[in-house]
Protein backbone atom coordinates (compact mmCIF):
# COMPACT_ATOMS: atom_id res chain seq x y z
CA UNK A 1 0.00 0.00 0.00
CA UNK A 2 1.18 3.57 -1.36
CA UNK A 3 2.49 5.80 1.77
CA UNK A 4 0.99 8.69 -0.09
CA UNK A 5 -2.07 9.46 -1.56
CA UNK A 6 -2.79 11.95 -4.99
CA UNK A 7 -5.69 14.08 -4.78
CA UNK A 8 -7.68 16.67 -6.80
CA UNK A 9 -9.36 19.40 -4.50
CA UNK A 10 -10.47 22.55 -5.02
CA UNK A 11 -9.30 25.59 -3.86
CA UNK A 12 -12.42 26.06 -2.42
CA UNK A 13 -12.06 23.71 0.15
CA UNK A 14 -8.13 24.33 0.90
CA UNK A 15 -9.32 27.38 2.09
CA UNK A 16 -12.12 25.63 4.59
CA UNK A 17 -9.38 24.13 5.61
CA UNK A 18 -6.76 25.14 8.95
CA UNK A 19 -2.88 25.93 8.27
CA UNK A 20 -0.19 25.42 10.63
CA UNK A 21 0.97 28.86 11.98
CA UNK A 22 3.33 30.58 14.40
CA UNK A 23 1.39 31.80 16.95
CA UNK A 24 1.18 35.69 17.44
CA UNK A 25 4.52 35.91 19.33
CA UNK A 26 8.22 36.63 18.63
CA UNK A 27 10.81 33.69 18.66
CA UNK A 28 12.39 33.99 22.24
CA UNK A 29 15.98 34.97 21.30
CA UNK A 30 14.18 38.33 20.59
CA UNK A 31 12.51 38.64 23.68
CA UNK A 32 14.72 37.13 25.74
CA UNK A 33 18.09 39.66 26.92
CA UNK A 34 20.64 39.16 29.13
CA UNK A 35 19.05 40.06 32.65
CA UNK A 36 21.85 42.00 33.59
CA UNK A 37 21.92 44.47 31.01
CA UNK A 38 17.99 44.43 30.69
CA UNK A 39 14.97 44.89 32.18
CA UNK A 40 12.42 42.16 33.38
CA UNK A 41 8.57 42.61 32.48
CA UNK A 42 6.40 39.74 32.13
CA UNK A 43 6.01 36.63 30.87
CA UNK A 44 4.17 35.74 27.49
CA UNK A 45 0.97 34.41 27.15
CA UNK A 46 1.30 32.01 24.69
CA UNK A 47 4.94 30.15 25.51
CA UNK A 48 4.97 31.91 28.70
CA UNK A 49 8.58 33.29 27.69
CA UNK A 50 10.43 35.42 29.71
CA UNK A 51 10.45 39.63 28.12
CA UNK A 52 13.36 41.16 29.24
CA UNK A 53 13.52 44.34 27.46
CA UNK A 54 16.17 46.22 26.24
CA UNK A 55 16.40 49.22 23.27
CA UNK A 56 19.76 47.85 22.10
CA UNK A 57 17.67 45.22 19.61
CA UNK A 58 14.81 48.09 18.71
CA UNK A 59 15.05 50.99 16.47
CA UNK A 60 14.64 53.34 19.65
CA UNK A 61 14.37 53.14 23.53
CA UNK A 62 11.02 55.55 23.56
CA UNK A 63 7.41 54.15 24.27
CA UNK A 64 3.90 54.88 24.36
CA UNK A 65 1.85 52.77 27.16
CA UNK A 66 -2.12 53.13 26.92
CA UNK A 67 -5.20 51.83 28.40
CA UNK A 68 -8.58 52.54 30.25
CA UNK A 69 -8.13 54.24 33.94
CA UNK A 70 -6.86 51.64 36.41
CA UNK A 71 -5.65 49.04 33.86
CA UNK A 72 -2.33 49.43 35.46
CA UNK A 73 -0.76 52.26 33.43
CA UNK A 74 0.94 53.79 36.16
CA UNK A 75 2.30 50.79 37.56
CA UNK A 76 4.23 49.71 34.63
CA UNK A 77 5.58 52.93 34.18
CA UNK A 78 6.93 52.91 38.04
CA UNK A 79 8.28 49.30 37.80
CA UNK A 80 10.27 50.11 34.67
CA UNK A 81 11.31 53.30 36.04
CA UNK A 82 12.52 51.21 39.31
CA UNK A 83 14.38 48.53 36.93
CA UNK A 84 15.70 50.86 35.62
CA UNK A 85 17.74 52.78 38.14
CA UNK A 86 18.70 49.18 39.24
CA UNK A 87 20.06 47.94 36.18
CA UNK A 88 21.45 51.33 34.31
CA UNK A 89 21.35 53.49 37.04
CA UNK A 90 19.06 55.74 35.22
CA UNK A 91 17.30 58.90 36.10
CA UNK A 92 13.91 59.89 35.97
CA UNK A 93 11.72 62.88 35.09
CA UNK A 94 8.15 62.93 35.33
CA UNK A 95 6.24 65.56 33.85
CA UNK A 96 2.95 64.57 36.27
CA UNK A 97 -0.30 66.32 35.27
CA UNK A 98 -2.16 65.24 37.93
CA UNK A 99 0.19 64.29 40.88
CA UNK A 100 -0.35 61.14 40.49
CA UNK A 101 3.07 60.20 40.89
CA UNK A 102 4.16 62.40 44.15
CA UNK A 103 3.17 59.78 46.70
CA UNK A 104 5.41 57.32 45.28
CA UNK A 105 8.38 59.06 44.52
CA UNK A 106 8.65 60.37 48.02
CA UNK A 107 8.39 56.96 49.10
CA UNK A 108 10.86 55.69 47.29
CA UNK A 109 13.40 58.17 48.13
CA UNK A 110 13.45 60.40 45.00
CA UNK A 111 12.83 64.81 44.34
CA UNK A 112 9.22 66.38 44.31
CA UNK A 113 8.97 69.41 42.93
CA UNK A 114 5.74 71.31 43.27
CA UNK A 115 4.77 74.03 41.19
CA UNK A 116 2.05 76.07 42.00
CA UNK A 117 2.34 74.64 45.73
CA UNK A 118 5.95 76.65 46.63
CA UNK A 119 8.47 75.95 43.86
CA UNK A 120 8.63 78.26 40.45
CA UNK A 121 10.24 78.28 37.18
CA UNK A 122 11.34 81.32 35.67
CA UNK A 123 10.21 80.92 31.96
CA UNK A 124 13.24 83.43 30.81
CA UNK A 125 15.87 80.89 32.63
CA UNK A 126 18.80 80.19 30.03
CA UNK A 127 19.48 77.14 31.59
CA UNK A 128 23.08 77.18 29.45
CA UNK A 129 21.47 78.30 26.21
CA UNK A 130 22.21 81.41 24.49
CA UNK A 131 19.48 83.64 24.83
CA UNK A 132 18.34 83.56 21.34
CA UNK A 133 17.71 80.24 21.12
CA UNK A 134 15.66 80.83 24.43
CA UNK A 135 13.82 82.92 22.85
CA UNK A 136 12.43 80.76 20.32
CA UNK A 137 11.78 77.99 22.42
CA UNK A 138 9.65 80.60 24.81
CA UNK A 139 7.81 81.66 21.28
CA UNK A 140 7.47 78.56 20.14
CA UNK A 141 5.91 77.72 23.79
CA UNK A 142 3.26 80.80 22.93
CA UNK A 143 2.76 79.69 20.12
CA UNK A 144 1.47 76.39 21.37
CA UNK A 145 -0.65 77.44 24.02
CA UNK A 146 -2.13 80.76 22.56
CA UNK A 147 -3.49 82.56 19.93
CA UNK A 148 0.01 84.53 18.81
CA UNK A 149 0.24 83.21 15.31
CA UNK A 150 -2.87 84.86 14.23
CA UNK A 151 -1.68 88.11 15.42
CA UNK A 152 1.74 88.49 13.60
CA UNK A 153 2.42 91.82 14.67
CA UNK A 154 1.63 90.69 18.07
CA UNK A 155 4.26 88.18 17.87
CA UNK A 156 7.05 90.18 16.49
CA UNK A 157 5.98 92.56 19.53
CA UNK A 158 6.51 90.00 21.95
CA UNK A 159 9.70 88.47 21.08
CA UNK A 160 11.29 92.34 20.26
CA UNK A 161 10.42 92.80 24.19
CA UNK A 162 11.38 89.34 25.39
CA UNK A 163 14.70 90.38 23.55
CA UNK A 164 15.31 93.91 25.02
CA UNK A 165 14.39 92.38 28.92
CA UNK A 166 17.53 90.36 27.95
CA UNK A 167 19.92 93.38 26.79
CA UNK A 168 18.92 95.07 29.34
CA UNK A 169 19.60 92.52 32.12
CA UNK A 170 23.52 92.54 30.43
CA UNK A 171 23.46 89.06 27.95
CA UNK A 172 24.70 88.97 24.54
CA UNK A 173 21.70 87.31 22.49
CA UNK A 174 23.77 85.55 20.31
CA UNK A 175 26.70 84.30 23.05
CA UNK A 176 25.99 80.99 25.05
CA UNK A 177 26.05 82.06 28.90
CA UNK A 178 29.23 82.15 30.96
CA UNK A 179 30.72 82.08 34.30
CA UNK A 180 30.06 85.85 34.51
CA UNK A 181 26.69 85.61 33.02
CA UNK A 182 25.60 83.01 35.91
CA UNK A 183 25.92 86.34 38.28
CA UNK A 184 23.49 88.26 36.57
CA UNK A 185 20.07 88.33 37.57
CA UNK A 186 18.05 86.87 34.54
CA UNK A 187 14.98 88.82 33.45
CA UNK A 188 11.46 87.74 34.20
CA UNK A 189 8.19 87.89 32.14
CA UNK A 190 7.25 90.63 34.73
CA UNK A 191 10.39 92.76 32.68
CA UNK A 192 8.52 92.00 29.30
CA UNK A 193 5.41 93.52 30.35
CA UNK A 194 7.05 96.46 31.83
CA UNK A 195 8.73 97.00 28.40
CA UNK A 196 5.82 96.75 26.66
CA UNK A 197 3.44 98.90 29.08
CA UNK A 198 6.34 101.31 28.24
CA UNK A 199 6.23 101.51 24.81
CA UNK A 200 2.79 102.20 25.23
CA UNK A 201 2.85 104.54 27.48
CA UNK A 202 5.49 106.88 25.05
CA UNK A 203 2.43 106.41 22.34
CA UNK A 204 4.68 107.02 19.60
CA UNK A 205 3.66 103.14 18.20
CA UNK A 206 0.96 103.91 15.15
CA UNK A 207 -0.66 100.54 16.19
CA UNK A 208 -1.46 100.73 20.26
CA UNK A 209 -4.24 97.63 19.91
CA UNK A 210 -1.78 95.24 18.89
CA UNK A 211 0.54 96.55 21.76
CA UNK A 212 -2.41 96.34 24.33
CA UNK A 213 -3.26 92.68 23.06
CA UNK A 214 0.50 91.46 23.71
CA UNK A 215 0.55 92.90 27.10
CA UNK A 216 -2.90 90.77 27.06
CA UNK A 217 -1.37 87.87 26.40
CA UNK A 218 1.57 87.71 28.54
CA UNK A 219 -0.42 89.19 31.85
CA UNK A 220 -2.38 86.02 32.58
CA UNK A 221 0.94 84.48 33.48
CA UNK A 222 2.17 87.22 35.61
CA UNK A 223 -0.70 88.60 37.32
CA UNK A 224 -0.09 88.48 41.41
CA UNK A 225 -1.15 84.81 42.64
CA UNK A 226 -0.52 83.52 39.47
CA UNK A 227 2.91 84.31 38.01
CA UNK A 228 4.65 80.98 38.85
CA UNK A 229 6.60 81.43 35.86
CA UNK A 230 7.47 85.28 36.02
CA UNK A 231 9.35 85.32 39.38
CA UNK A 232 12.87 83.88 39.87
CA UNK A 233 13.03 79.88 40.11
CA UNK A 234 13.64 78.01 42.79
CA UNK A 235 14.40 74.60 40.68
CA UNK A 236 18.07 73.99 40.04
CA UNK A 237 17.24 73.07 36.26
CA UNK A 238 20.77 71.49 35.67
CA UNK A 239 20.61 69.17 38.10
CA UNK A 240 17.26 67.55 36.79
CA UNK A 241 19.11 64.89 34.99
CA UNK A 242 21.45 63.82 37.30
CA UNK A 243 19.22 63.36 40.28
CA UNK A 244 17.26 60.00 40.12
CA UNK A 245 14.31 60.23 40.57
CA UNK A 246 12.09 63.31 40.32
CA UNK A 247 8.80 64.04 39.69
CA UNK A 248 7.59 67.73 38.90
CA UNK A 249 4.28 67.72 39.70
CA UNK A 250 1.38 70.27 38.11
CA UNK A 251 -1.47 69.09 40.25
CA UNK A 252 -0.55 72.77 42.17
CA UNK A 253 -1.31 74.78 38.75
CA UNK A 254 -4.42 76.17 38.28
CA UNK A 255 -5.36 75.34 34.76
CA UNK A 256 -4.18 73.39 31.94
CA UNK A 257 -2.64 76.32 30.11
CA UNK A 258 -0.11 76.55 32.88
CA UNK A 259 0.39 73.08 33.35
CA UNK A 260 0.95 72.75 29.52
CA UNK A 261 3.59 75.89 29.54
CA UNK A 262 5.33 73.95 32.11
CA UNK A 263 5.59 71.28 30.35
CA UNK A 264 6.78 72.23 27.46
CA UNK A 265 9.13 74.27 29.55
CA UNK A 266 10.58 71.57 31.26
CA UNK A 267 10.70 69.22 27.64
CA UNK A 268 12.61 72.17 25.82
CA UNK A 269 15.41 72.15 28.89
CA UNK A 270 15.70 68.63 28.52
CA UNK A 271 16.52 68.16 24.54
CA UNK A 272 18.80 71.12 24.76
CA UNK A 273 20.63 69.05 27.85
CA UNK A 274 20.52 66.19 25.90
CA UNK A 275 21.69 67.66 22.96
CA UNK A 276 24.83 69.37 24.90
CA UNK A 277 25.64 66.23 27.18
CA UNK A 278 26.18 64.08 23.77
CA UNK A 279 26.56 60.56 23.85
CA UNK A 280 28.69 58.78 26.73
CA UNK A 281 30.10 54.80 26.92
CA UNK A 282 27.43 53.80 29.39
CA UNK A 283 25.37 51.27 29.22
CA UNK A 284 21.69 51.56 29.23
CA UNK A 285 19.73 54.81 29.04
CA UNK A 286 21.11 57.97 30.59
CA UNK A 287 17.50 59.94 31.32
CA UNK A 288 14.02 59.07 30.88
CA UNK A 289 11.17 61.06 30.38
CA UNK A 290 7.76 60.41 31.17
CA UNK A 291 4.55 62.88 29.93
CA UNK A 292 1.79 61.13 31.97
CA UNK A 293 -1.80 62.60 30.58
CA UNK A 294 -0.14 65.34 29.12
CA UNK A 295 -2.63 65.86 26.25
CA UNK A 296 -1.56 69.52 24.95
CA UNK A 297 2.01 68.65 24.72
CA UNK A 298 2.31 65.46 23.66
CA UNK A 299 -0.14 66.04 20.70
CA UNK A 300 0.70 68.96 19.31
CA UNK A 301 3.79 68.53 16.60
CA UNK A 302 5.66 71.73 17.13
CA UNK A 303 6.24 69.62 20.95
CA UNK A 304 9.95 68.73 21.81
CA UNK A 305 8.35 65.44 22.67
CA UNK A 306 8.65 64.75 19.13
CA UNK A 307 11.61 65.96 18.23
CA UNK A 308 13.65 64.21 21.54
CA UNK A 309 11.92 61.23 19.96
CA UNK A 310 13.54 61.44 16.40
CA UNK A 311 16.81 62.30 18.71
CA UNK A 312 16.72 60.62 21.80
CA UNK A 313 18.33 57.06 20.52
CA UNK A 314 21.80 58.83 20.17
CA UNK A 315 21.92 60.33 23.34
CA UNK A 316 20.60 58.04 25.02
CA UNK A 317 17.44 59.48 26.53
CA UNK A 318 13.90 58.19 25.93
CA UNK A 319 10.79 59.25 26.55
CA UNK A 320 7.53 57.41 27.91
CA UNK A 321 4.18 58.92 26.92
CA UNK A 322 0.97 57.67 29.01
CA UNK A 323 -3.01 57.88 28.18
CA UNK A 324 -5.85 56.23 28.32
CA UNK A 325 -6.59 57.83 25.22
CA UNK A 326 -4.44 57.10 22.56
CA UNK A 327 -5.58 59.62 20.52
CA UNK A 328 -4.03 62.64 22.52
CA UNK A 329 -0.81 60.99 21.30
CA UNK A 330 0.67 62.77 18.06
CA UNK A 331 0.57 60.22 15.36
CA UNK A 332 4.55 61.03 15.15
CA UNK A 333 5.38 59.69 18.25
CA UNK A 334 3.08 56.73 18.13
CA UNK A 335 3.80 55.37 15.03
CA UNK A 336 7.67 55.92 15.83
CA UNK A 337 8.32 54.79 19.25
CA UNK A 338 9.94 51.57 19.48
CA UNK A 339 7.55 50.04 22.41
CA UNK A 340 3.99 50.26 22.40
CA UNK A 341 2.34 48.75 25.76
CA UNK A 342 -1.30 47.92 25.12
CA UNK A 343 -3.39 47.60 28.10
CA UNK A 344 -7.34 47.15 27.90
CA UNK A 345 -9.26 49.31 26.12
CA UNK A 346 -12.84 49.76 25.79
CA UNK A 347 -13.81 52.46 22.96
CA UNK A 348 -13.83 51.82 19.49
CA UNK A 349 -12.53 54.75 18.41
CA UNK A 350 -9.20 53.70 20.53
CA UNK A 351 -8.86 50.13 19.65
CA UNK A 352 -9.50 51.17 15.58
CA UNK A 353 -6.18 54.03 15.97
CA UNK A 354 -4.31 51.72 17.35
CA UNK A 355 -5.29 49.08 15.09
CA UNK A 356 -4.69 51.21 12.03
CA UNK A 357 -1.31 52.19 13.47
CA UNK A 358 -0.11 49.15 14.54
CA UNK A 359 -2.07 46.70 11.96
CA UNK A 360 -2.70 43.79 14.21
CA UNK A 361 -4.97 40.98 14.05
CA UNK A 362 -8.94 40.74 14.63
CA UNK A 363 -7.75 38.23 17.70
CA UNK A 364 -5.37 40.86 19.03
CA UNK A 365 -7.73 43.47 19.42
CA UNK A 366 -10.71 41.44 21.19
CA UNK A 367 -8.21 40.24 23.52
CA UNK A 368 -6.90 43.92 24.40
CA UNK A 369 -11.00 44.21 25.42
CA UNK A 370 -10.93 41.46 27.81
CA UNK A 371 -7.67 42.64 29.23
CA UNK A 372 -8.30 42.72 33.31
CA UNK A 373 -5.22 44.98 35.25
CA UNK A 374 -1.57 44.24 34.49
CA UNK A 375 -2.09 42.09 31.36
CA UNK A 376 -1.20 43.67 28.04
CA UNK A 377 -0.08 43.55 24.29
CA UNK A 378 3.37 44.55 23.30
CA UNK A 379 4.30 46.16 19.75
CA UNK A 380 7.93 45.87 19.99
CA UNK A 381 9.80 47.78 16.42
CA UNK A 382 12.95 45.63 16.04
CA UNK A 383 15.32 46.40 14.28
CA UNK A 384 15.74 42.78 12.53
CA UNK A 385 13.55 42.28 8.70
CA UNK A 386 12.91 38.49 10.31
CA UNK A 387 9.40 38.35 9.50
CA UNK A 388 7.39 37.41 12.82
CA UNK A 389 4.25 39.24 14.73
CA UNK A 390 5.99 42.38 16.03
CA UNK A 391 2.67 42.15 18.72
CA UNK A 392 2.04 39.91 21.30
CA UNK A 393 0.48 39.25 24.64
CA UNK A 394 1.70 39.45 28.20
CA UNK A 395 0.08 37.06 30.79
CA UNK A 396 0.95 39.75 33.30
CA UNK A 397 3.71 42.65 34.00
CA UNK A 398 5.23 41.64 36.63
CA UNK A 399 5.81 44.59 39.15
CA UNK A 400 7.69 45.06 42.19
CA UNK A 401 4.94 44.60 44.42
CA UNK A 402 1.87 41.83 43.81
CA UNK A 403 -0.38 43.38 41.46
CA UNK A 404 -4.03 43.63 43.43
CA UNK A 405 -7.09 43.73 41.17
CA UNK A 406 -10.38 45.88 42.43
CA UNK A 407 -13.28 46.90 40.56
CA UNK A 408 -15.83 49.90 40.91
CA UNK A 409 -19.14 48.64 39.14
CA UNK A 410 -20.58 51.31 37.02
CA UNK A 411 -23.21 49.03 35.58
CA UNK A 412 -26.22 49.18 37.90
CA UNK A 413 -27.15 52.89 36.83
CA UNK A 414 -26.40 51.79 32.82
CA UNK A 415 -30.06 51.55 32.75
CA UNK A 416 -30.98 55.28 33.06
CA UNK A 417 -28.80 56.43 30.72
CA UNK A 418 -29.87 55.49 26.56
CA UNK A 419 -26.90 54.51 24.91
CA UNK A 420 -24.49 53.31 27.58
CA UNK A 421 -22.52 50.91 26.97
CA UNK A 422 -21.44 52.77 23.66
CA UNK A 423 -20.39 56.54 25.63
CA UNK A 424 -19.05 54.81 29.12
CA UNK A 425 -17.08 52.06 30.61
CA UNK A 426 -19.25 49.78 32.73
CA UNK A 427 -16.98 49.15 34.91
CA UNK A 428 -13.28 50.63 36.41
CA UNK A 429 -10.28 48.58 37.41
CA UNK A 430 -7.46 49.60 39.73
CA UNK A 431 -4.41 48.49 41.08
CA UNK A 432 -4.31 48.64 45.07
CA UNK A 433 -1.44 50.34 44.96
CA UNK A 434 -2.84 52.46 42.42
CA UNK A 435 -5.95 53.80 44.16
CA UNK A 436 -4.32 54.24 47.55
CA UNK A 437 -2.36 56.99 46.49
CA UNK A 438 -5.01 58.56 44.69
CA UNK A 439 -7.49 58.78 47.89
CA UNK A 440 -4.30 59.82 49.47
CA UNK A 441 -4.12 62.59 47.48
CA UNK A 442 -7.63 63.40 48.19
CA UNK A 443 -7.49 63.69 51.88
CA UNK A 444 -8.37 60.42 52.74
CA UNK A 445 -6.67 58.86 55.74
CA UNK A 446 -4.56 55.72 55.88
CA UNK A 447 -6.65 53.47 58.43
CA UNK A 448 -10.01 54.61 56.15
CA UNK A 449 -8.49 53.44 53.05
CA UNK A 450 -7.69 50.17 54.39
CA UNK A 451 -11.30 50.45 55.65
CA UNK A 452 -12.53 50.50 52.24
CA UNK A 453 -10.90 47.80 51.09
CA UNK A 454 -11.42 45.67 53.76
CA UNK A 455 -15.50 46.56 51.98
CA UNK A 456 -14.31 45.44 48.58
CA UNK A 457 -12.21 42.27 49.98
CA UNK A 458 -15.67 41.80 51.69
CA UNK A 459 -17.38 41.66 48.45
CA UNK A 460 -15.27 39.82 46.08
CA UNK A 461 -12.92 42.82 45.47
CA UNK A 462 -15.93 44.47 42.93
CA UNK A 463 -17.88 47.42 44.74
CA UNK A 464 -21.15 49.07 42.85
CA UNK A 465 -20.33 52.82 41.92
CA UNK A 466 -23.60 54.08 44.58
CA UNK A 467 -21.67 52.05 47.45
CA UNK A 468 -18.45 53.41 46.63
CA UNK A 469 -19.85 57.24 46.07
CA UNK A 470 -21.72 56.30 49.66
CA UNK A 471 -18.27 55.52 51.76
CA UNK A 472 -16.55 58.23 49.84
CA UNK A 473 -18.87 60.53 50.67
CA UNK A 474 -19.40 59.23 54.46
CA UNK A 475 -15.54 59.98 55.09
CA UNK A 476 -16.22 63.61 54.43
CA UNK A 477 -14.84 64.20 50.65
CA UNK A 478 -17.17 67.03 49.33
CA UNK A 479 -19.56 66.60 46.24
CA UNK A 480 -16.58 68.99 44.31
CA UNK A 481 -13.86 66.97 45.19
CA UNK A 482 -16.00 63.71 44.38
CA UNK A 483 -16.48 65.40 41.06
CA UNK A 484 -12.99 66.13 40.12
CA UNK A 485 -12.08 62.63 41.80
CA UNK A 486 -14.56 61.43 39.20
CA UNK A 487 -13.19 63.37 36.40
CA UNK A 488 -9.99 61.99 37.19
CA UNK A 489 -11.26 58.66 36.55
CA UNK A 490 -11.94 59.73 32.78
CA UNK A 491 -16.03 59.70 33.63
CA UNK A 492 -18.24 62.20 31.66
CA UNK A 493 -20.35 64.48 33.06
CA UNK A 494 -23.45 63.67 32.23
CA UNK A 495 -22.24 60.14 34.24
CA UNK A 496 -21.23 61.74 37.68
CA UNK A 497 -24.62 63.88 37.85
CA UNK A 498 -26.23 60.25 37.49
CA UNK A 499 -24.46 59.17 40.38
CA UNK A 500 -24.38 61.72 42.19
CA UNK A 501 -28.35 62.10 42.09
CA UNK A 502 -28.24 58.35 43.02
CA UNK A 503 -26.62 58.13 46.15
């Protein structure tokens, strides 16, 4: 009898019929590094392979990390940040929106610096840069956050009196700052104004509107109360890379144009002192950056985010940019960082951009959706043309501490509201560690935190939303602060009056 067997079939039913494939996942001598020059994250889902990652086999060190609130974005970030300063020795700078990050970093022995709550940056600092190239930066800054580039006289108004304040404080525009330049006492935004309200004043300008609009401009960030950028600075800006672990947090700012000129402050410091520290023979990365929620600066493409993105490789910085919406993210850093971290989403709108971006499978994305905290997809860019899946899944990121899953129920008020399960997430997931330091930063005490979870351990670790509005509100946080606790959280408006009206 014949060992093999000839036969005619259609095409047709080859196609009915299943192929033998590699499985969504890179072979391991990609994933796997040598631990002491890399850093450990999880195992994979599918051959439950060790990740150890390092940017040596990628086309950049830089990543994007994204997900719903309380999928566990924060504590990846802080693991890897921890790893590390353990492997590399690297330092840290957190650009932290909402101050999410303080608690932590005080407890693990790093720098807070608090703007708007006692420390100031004086947005006319050199910072070693020669004061014209300041001066761009601090227009392209404007530019950003304001209406300047409709108003062109305006502008050329602005940066003629940004330029004089200079002059007249004794710097050469075009010289980089020296060791008799450091003794001079650098001008403030307060100095701009005055030059301005000046030139006013003499009324010899034919166009005195387009003066009083500049002075506009410039006065809501140096009114009395408010000028946190227009008095002298209290942060040592050139020791911000050399100092492990700092986070500069904006919570203390009152609005998100501040917290978005401080950002972009900070970010334009940083690639000029990566640009003028150059590369070194260390191993590892030098600096790392993280914008966490930082919408206006990390989508708008005139940010340095981008361009210490295209640079960072070569001086070994890299950034890490953090949402739970991944379309705040400029589309050039997220198709071009070398790490994406997927962690659950719910929204279509989210799961098609990264899709489209990333072009991964039909399986990849319903798993993302089913995602519960810690577990995640990696799109990993390396550098080798070995055709594999560049995306795969992570049973769970390992993290320094065990990684405790609680969930606030949102679905028990889905019926009142038409439509919800399209416009809201039924339900939020948070890492213990996670929500602690959020009701910490809310006022809550220590012993009734641990009260409230001794209520969700109680109950399976899953609390309804009107029983965790109820204790909330029974340990004395106000309606307001409930509703910008809320807001936090990523919930809609129309969602916390429901709740609010329910409890």
């Amino acid at each position: 009898m014949p060992l093999l067997k000839i036969q005619n079939v259609m095409s047709s039913e080859i196609a009915k019929r299943p192929i033998i494939s590699r499985p969504p996942e890179p072979p391991p001598e990609y994933l796997m590094n040598d631990p002491t020059n890399s850093i450990y994250i999880g195992r994979t889902k599918i051959f439950n392979v060790p990740l150890t990652w390092n940017f040596m086999n990628l086309t950049n060190p830089h990543m994007a990390v994204v997900g719903i609130t309380g999928a566990g974005k924060s504590y990846f970030v802080k693991t890897f940040l921890l790893r590390a300063s353990y492997v590399w020795k690297t330092n840290a700078i957190i650009i932290d929106w909402a101050g999410e990050y303080r608690a932590w970093v005080k407890q693990s022995g790093g720098i807070v610096i608090s703007l708007g709550k006692g420390d100031s940056l004086n947005l006319l600092d050199l910072a070693g840069t020669k004061p014209l190239n300041r001066i761009k930066q601090i227009m392209n800054a404007l530019s950003i956050l304001t209406d300047i580039d409709s108003y062109p006289e305006q502008k050329i108004l602005t940066q003629q009196a940004i330029e004089q304040a200079y002059i007249n404080a004794g710097f050469d525009l075009a010289k980089e700052p020296t060791k008799e330049d450091e003794k001079k006492e650098v001008p403030t935004l307060k100095d701009v104004v005055r030059i301005l309200n000046e030139r006013l004043e003499e009324g010899t300008y034919e166009f005195p509107a387009e003066l009083e609009g500049a002075i506009f401009r410039l006065t809501q960030f140096t009114r009395e109360g408010e000028d946190f950028f227009a008095r002298k600075s209290t942060v040592d800006l050139s020791k911000l890379t050399v100092s492990g672990l700092v986070d500069i947090d904006l919570s203390g700012l009152p609005d998100e144009r501040f917290r978005a000129l401080a950002g972009l402050f900070i970010l334009q410091f940083l690639k000029e002192k990566m640009r003028m520290e150059g590369w070194s023979p260390t191993k590892g990365i030098k600096a790392i950056i993280v914008l966490d929620e930082a919408w206006k600066i990390a989508s708008d493409e005139r940010s340095d985010a981008i361009t210490i993105v295209r640079e960072g490789r070569k001086y070994q910085f890299a950034l890490i940019v953090a949402s739970q919406n991944p379309t705040d993210i400029n589309e050039a850093i997220f198709s071009n960082v070398g790490t994406v971290v997927i962690l659950r989403l719910k929204f279509q709108r989210f799961l098609d951009y990264v899709q489209g971006s990333l072009n991964f499978s039909d399986f990849m994305r319903k798993e993302i959706t089913k995602f519960g905290v810690g577990q995640a997809a990696f799109d990993m860019a390396f550098q080798s043309g070995i055709s594999f899946s560049d995306t795969f899944l992570i049973e769970k990121i390992h993290g320094e501490e065990p990684l405790e899953e609680y969930v606030v129920d949102v679905s028990e008020i889905a019926k009142s509201i038409e439509g919800f399960s399209v416009k809201y997430q039924n339900e939020y997931l948070f890492e213990k560690t996670e929500l602690t330091t959020m009701l910490l930063e809310y006022g809550i005490e220590k012993d009734k935190i641990n009260n409230i979870f001794k209520k969700f351990d109680i109950l399976g670790k899953r609390v309804g939303i009107k029983e965790f509005t109820s204790q909330l509100l029974s340990l004395g946080i106000s309606k307001e602060r409930l509703v910008s606790f809320f807001k936090t959280l990523g919930m809609e408006d129309e969602l916390i009056a429901i709740i609010l009206r329910s409890v």
